[in-house]
Protein backbone atom coordinates (compact mmCIF):
# COMPACT_ATOMS: atom_id res chain seq x y z
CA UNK A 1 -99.95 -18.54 -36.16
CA UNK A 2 -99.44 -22.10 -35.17
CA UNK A 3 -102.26 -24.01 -34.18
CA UNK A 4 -103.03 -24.68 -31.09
CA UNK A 5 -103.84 -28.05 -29.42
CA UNK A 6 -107.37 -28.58 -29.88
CA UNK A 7 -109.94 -31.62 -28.24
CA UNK A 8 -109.69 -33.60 -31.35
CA UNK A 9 -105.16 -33.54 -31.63
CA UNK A 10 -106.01 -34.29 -27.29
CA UNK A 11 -107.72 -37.24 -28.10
CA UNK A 12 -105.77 -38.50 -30.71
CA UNK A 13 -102.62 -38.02 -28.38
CA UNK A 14 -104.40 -39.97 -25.98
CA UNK A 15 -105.48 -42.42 -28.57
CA UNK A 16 -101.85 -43.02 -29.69
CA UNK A 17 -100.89 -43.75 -25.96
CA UNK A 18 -103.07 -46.39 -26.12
CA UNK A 19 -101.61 -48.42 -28.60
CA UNK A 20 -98.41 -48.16 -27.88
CA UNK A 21 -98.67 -51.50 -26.03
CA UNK A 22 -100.12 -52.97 -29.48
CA UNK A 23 -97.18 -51.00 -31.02
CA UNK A 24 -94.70 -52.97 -29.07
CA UNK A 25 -95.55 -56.33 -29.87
CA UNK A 26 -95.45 -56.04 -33.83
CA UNK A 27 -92.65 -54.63 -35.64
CA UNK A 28 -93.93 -51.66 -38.28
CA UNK A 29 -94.07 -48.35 -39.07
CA UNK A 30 -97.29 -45.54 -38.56
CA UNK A 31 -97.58 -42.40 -39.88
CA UNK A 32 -99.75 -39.50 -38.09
CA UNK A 33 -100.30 -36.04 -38.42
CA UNK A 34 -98.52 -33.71 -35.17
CA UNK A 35 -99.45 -30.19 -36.43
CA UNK A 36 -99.16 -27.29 -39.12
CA UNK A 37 -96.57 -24.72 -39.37
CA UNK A 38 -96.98 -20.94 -39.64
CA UNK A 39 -96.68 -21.27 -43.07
CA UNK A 40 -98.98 -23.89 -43.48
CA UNK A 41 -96.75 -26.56 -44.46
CA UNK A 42 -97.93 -29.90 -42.43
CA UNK A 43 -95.59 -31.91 -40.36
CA UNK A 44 -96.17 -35.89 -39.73
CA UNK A 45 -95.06 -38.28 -36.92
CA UNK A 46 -94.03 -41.37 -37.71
CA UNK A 47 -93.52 -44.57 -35.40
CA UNK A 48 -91.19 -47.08 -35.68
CA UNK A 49 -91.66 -50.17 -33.24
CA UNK A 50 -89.77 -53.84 -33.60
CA UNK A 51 -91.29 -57.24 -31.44
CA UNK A 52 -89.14 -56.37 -28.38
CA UNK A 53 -90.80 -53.38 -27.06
CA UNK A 54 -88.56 -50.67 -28.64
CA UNK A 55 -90.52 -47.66 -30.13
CA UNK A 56 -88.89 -44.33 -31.86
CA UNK A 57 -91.02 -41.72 -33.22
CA UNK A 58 -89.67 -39.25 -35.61
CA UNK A 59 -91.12 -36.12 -36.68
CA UNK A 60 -90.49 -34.27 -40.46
CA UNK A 61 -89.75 -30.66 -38.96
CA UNK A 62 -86.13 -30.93 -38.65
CA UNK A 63 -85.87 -34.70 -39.12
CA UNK A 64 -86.42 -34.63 -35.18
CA UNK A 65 -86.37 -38.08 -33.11
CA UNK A 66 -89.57 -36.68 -30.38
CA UNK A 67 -89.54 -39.90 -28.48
CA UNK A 68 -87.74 -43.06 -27.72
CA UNK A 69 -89.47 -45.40 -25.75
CA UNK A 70 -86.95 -48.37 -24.25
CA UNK A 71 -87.62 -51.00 -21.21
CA UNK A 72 -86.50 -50.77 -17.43
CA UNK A 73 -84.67 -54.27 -17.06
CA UNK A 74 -88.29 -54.83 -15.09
CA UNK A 75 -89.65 -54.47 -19.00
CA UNK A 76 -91.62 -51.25 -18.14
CA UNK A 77 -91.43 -48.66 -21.00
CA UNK A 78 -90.49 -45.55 -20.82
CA UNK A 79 -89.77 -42.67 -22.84
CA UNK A 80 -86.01 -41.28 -22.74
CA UNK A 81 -85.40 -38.85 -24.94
CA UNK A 82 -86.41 -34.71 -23.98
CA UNK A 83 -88.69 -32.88 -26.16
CA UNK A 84 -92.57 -31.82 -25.97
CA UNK A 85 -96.28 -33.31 -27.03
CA UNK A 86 -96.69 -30.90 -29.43
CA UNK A 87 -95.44 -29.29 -32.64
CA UNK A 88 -96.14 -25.78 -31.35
CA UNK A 89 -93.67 -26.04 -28.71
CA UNK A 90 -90.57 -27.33 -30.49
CA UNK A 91 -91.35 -24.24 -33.45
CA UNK A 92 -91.42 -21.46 -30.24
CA UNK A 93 -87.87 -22.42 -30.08
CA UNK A 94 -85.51 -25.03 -28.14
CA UNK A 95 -81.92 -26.57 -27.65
CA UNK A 96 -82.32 -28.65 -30.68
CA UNK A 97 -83.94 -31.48 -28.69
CA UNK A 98 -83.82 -34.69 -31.23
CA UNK A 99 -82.91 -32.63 -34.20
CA UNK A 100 -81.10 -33.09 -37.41
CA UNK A 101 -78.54 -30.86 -36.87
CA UNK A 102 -76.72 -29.15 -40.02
CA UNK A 103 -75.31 -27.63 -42.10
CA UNK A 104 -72.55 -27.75 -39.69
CA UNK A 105 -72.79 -29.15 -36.06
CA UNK A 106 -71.19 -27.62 -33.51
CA UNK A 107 -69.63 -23.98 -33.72
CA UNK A 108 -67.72 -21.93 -36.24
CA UNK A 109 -65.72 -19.06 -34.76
CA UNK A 110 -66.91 -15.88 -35.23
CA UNK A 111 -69.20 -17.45 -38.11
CA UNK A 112 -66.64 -16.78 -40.94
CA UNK A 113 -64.80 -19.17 -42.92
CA UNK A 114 -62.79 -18.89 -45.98
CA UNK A 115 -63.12 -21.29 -49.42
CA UNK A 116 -61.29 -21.48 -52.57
CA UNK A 117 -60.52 -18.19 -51.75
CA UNK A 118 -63.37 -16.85 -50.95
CA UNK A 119 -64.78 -15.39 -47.06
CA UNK A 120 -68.37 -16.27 -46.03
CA UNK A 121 -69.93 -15.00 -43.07
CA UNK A 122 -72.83 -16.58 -41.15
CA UNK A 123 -74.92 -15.33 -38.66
CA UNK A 124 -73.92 -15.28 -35.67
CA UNK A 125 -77.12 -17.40 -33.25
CA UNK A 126 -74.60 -17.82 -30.62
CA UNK A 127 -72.15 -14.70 -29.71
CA UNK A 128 -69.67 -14.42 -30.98
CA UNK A 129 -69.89 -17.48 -32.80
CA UNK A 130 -72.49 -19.56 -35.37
CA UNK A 131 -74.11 -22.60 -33.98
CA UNK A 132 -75.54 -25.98 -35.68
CA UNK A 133 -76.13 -24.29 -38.89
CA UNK A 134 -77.29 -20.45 -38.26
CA UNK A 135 -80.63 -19.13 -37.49
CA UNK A 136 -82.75 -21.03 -40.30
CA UNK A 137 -80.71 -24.96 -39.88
CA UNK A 138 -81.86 -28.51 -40.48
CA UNK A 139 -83.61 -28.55 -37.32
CA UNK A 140 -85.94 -25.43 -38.57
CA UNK A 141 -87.21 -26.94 -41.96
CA UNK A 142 -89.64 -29.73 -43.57
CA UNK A 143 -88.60 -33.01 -44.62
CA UNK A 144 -89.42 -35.02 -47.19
CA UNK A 145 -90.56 -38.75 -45.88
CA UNK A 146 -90.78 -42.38 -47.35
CA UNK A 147 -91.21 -45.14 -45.28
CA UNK A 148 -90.18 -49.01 -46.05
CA UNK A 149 -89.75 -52.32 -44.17
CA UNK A 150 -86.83 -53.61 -44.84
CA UNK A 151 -85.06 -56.68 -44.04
CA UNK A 152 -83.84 -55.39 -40.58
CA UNK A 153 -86.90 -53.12 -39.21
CA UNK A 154 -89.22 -50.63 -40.26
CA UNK A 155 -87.32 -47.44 -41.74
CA UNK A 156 -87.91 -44.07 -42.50
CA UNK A 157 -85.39 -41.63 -44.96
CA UNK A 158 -85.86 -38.22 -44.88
CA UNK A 159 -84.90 -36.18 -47.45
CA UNK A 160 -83.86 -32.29 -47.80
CA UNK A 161 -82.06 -30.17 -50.66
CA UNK A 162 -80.25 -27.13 -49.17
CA UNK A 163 -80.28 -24.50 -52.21
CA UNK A 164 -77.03 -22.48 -52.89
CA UNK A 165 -76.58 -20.08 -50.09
CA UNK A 166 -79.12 -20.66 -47.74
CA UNK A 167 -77.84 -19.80 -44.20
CA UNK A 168 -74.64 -18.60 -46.56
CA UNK A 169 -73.21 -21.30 -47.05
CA UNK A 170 -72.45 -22.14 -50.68
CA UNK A 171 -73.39 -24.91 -53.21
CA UNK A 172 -76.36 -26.65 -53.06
CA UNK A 173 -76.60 -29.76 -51.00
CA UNK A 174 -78.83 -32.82 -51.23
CA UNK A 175 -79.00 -34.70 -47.76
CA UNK A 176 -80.61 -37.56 -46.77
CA UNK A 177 -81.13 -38.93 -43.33
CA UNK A 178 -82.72 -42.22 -42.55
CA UNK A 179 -83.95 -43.86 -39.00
CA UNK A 180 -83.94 -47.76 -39.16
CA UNK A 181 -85.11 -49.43 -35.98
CA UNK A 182 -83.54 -52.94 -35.61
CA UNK A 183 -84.94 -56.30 -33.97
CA UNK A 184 -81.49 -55.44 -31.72
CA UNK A 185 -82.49 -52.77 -30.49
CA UNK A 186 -80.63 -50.53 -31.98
CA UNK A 187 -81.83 -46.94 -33.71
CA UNK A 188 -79.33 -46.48 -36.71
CA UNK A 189 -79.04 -43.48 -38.52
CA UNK A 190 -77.67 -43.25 -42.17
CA UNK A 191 -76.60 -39.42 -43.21
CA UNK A 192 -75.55 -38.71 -46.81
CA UNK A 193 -75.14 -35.59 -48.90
CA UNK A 194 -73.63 -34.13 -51.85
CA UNK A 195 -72.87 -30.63 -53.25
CA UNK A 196 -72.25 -29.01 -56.72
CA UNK A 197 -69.68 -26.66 -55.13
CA UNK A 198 -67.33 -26.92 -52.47
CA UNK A 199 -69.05 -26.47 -49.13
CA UNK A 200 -68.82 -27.67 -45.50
CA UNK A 201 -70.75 -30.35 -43.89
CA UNK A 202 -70.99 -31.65 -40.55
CA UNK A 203 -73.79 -33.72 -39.44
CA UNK A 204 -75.30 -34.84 -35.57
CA UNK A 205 -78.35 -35.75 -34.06
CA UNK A 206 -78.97 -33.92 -30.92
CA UNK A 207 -80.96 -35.74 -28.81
CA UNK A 208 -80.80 -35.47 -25.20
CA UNK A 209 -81.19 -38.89 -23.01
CA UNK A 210 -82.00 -39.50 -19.50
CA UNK A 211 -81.95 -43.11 -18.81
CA UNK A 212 -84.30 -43.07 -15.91
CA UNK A 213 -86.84 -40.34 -17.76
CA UNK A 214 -86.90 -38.34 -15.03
CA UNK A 215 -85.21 -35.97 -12.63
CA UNK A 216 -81.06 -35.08 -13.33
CA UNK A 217 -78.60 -37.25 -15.05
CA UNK A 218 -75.81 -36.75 -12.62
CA UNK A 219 -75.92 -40.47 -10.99
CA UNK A 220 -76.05 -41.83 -14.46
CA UNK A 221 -73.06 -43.57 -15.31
CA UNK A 222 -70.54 -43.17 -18.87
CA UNK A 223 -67.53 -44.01 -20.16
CA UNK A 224 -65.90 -42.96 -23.61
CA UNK A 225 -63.71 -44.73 -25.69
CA UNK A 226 -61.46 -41.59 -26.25
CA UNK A 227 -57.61 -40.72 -25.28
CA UNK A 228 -58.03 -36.90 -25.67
CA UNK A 229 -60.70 -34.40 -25.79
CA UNK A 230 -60.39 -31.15 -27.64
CA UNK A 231 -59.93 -28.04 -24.61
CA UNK A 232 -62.08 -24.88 -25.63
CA UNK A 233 -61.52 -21.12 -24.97
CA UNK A 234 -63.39 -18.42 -23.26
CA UNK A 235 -65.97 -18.86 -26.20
CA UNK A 236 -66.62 -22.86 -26.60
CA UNK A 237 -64.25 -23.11 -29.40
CA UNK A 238 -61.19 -25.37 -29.48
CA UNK A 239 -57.64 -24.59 -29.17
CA UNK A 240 -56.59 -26.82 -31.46
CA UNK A 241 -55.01 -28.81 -29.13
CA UNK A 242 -55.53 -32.17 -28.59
CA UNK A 243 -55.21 -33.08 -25.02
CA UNK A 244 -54.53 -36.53 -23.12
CA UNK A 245 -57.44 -37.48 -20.89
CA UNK A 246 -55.62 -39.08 -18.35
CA UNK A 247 -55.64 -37.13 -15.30
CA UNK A 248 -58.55 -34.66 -16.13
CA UNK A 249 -61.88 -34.72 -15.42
CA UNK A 250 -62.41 -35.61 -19.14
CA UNK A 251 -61.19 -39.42 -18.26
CA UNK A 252 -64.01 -41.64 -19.11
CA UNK A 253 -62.00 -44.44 -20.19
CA UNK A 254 -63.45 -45.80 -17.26
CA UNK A 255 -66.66 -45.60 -15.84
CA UNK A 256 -67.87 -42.25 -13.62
CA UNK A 257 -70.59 -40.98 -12.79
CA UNK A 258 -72.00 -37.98 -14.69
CA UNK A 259 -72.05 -35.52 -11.67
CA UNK A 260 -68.80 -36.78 -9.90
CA UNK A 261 -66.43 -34.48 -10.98
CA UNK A 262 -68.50 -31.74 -12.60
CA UNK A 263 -67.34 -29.58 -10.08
CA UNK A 264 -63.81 -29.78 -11.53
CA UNK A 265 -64.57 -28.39 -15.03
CA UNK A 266 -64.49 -24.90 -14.07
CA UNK A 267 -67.11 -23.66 -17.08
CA UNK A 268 -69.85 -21.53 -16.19
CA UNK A 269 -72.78 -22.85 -16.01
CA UNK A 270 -70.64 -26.24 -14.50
CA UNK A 271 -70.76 -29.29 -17.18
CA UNK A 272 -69.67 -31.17 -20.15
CA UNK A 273 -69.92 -29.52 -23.39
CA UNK A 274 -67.07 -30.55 -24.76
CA UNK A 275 -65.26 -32.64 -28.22
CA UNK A 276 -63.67 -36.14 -27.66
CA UNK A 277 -61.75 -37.74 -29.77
CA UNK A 278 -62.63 -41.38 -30.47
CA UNK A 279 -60.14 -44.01 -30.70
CA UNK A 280 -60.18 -45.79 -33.99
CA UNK A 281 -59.45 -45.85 -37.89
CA UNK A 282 -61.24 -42.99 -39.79
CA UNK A 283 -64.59 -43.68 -41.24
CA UNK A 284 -64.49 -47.09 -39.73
CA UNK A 285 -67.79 -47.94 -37.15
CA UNK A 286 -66.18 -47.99 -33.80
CA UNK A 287 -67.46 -47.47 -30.47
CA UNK A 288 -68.43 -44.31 -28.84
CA UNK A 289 -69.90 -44.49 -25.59
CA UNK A 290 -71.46 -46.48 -22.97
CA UNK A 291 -74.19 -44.28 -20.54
CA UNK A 292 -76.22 -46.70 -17.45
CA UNK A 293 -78.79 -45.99 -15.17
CA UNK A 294 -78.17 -47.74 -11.64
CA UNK A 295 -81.47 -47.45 -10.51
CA UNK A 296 -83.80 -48.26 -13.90
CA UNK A 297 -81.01 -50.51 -15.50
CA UNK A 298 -81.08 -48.86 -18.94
CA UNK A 299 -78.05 -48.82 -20.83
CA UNK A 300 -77.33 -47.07 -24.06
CA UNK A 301 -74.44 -47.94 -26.01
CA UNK A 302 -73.30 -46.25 -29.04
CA UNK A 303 -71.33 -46.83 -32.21
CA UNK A 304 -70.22 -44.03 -34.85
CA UNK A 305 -68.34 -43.25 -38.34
CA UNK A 306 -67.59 -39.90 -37.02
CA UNK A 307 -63.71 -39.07 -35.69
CA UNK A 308 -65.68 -37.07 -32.13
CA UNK A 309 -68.53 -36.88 -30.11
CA UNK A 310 -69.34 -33.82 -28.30
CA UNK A 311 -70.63 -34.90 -25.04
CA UNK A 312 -73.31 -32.49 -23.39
CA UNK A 313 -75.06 -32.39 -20.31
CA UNK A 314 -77.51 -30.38 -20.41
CA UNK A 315 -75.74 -27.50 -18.10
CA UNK A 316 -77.89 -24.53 -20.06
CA UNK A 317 -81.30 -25.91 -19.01
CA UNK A 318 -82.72 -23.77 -17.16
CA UNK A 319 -86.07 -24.60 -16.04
CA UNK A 320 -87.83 -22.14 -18.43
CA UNK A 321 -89.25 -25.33 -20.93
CA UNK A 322 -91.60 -27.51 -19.72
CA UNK A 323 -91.43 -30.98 -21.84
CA UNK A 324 -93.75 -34.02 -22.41
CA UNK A 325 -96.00 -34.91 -19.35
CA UNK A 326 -95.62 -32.01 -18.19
CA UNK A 327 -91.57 -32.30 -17.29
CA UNK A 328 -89.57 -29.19 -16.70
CA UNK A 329 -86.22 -29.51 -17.73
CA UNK A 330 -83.89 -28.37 -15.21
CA UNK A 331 -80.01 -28.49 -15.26
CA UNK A 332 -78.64 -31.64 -16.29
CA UNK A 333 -82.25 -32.97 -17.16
CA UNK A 334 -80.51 -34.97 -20.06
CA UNK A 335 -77.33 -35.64 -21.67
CA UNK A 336 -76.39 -35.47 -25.45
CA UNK A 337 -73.62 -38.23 -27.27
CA UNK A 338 -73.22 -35.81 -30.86
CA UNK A 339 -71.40 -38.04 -32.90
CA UNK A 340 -69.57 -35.47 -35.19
CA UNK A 341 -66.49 -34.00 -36.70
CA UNK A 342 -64.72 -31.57 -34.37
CA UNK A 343 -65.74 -27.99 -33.46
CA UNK A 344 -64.71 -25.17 -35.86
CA UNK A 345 -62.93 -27.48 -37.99
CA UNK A 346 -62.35 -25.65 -41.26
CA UNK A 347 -59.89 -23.07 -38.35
CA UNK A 348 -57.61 -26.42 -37.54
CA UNK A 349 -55.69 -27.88 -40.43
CA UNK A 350 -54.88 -30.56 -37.89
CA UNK A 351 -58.67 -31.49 -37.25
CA UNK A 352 -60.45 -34.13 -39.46
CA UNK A 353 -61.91 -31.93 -42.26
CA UNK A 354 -65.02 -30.64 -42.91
CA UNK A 355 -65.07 -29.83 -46.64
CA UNK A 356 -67.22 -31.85 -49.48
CA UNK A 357 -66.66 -31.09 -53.47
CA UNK A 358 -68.63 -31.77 -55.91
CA UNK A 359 -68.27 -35.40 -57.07
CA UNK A 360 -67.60 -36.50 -53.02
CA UNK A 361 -70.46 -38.23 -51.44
CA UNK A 362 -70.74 -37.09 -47.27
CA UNK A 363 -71.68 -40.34 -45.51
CA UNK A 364 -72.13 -41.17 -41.56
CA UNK A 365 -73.55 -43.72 -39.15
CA UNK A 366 -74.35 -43.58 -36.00
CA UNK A 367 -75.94 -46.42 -33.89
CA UNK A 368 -77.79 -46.32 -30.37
CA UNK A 369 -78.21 -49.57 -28.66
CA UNK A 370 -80.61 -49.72 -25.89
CA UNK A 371 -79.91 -52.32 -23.84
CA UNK A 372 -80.41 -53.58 -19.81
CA UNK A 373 -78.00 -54.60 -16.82
């Protein structure tokens, strides 16, 4: 069994919480114990601050981002990122809050996909399809962890081999993933892998922001920088098609509210969960998204190597997990940018692909900018 929170992890929780003001003011990174696994493998915290107030803390089980603390445009800090205090929760199971997400993001149809020839089949953790990896992912293992300063902000690369056929899929696969915290304020993360056999990758981080920290997202404002968004079937998976925004709900190329058209989708439960397709030149860092808080004045602004970015609203929170500070996360509690390649990809010859040889090198950034209006 996991262990459970005892007086000494409450007042070292506590204890942290206290410096975080100290935390603020000088750039650095701190590392900290958050708890032991079943297996007894041990999982450390570590913080990442710069001089302007910004403060990311990432844990090593599943290379998971558990906080992200950014200023009101009063400079009050809060945290906006969902997730819990303690390592116990995020091992009972959860929506992948922060997580590492791989080997592939996003679903595969009926978890089976053909190479060179050959037919795999996953398992399937989401009927009738596999989701972000299988049952055992990125998000469900230990890290490696090495720290450095470096000439931008504190950084920390986490580092993971994949052996041949774990969750099925083939070839071995060395990843790396590293969280550098700019004096910017921006939270960049630098993805690489590579595979001695032909495989599929498909990287995201999966965190889930609410600009104000609390309550719904739905008066929180976004726009997209994308023409066309990728429809879906009676299961989440794509068409194929790729659809023209204009005139669909799926317009963001201007600013809307999160909640104003919701109604219009027509999923069950009601909300985005669905692929856009950024404008701009493959592999090239363009911009993603914009997402504001009216009331707080928090604005996130992100930047991405990836062709899409499955944008998620939280529409399968139910109320059943209760977060940090005791939050419970109801419908639309957060919302999720997953910079990515497109759902199912290795079904749509048309899609960007998904497959790394041997000899390739897999490489992505993503950037989150945290910003105030």
């Amino acid at each position: 069994m996991y262990k459970s929170v005892s007086l000494p992890r409450i007042f070292a929780i506590a204890a942290t919480l206290l410096v975080l003001p100290a935390l603020a003011k000088a750039e650095g990174i701190v590392k900290a114990p958050f708890g032991v696994l079943p297996d007894g493998k041990k999982v450390e915290v570590y913080t990442l601050a710069n001089k302007n107030g910004i403060i990311a803390k990432v844990m090593t089980y599943g290379a998971t981002l558990i906080e992200l603390h950014a200023p009101d445009r009063k400079g009050q800090l809060a945290d906006i990122v969902l997730g819990f205090d303690n390592l116990s929760a995020y091992v009972k199971g959860h929506p992948f809050f922060g997580s590492t997400v791989g080997r592939v993001a996003n679903r595969i149809a009926k978890g089976q996909f053909t190479l060179e020839g050959k037919s795999y089949q996953l398992a399937i953790n989401n009927p009738p399809n596999t989701l972000h990896g299988g049952k055992v992912g990125f998000d469900k293992v230990v890290w490696s962890a090495k720290p450095q300063k470096t000439a931008v902000g504190p950084s920390l690369t986490l580092s993971y081999t994949s052996p041949d056929g774990e969750e099925n899929f083939p070839g071995t696969l060395k990843i790396s993933v590293t969280y550098t915290l700019t004096e910017d304020n921006t939270l960049r993360i630098d993805y690489q892998a590579t595979t001695n056999k032909t495989t599929l990758v498909n990287f995201t981080n999966h965190s889930y922001f609410n600009l104000a920290a609390k309550g719904t997202v739905l008066d929180q404002v976004v726009r997209i920088n994308a023409d066309k968004y990728t429809p879906v079937d009676e299961n989440v998976i794509p068409t194929g098609k790729l659809v023209p925004v204009e005139g669909t709900p799926f317009d963001f190329r201007v600013e809307h509210a999160i909640g104003e058209r919701v109604s219009q989708i027509g999923n069950q439960p009601e909300g985005y969960d669905h692929n856009f397709v950024l404008k701009g030149k493959a592999n090239d860092l363009k911009f993603a998204a914009k997402a504001s808080d009216p009331a707080s004045g928090r604005v996130l602004k992100v930047w991405t190597t990836e062709p899409g970015v499955q944008f998620y609203i939280g529409s399968f929170l139910d109320g059943s997990l209760t977060g940090k500070n005791g939050h419970i996360y109801e419908a639309y509690s957060g919302f999720c940018f997953e910079a990515q390649h497109f759902p199912d990809a290795i079904h749509h010859k048309n899609f960007p692909s998904i497959v790394l040889r041997p000899g390739q090198t897999y490489r992505q950034k993503t950037v989150y900018q945290f910003l105030t209006q």
